[in-house]
Protein backbone atom coordinates (compact mmCIF):
# COMPACT_ATOMS: atom_id res chain seq x y z
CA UNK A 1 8.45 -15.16 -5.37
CA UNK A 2 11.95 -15.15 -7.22
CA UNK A 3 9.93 -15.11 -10.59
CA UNK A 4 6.85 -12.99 -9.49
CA UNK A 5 5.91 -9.66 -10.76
CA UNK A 6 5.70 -8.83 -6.97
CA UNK A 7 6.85 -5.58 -5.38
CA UNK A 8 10.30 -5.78 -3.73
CA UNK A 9 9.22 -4.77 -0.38
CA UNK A 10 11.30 -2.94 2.31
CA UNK A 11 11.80 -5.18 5.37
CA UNK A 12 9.61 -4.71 7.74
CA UNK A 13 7.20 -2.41 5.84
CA UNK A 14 4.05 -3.55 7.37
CA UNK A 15 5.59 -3.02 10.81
CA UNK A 16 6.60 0.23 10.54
CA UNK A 17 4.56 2.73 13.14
CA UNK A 18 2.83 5.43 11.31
CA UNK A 19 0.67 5.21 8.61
CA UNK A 20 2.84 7.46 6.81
CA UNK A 21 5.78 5.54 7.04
CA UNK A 22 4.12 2.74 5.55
CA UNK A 23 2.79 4.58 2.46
CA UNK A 24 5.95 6.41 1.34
CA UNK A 25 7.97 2.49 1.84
CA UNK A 26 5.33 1.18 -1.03
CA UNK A 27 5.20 4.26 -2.62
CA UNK A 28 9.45 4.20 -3.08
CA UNK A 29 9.12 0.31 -3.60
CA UNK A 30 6.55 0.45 -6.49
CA UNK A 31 8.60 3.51 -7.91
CA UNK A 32 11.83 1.44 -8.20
CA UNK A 33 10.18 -1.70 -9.48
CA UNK A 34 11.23 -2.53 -12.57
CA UNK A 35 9.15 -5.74 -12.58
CA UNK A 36 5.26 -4.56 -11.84
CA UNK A 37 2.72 -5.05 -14.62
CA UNK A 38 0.94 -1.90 -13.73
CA UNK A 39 1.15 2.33 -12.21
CA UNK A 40 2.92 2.56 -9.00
CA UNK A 41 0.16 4.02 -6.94
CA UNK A 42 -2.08 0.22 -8.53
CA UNK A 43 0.90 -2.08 -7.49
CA UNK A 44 1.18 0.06 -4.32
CA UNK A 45 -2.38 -0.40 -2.95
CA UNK A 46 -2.72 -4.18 -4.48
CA UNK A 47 0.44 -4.90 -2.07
CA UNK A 48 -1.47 -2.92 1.05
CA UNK A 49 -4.73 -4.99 0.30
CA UNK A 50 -2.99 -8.63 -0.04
CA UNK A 51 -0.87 -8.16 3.14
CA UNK A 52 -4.36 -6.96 4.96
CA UNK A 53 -5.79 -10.29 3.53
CA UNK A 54 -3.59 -12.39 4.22
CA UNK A 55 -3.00 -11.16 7.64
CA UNK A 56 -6.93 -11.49 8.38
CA UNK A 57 -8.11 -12.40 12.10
CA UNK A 58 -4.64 -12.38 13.11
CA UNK A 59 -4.58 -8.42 13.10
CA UNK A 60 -4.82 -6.75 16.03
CA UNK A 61 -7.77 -3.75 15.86
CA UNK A 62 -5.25 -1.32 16.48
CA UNK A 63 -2.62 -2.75 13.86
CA UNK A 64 -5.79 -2.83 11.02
CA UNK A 65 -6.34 0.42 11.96
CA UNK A 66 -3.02 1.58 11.31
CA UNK A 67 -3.17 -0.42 8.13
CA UNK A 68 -6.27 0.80 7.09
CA UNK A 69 -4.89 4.40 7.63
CA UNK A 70 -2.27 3.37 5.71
CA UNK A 71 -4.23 3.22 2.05
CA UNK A 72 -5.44 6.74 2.97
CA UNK A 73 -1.64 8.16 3.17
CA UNK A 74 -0.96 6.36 0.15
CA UNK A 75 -3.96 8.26 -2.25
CA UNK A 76 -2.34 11.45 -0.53
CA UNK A 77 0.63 10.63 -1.08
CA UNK A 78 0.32 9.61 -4.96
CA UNK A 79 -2.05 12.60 -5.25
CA UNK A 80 -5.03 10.20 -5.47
CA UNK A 81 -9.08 11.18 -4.28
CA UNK A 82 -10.10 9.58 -1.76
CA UNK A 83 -12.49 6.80 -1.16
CA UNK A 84 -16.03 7.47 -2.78
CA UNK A 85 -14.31 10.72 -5.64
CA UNK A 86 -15.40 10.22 -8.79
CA UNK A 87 -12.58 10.55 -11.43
CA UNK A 88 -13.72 13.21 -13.35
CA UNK A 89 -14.40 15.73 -9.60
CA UNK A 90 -17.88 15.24 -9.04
């Protein structure tokens, strides 16, 4: 991880309580970066979907929900559409 192209995370990030306070930690961690290949809001979500991964069966359903919840607040908060909006507003 010393040599990855990884986010530096806040501690804790994927503990935090609200799904809000999860999305603006990424959101100020992919911001800072000086080390991601890609746009914030890409390194932001690819960090949300590998700790879901990785995490698996060994979430609890309320925890993936939170989680889950999580990816919304952070295509709000980077001013994204949501799931299913096609780029161009149709």
């Amino acid at each position: 991880m010393q040599t990855s192209d990884a986010l530096d995370l806040e501690h804790g990030v994927f503990t935090k309580r609200t799904p809000r306070e999860i999305a603006l930690s990424l959101k100020r961690s992919a911001e800072a970066s000086h080390r991601r290949k890609s746009e914030p809001f890409r390194s932001a979500m690819s960090m949300l979907n590998f700790h879901i991964n990785r995490a698996g069966k060994s979430l609890t359903p309320e925890r993936r929900r939170v989680l889950d919840r999580a990816k919304q607040e952070l295509r709000a908060v980077f001013h994204r559409p949501g799931e299913g909006a096609h780029r161009d507003g149709r």
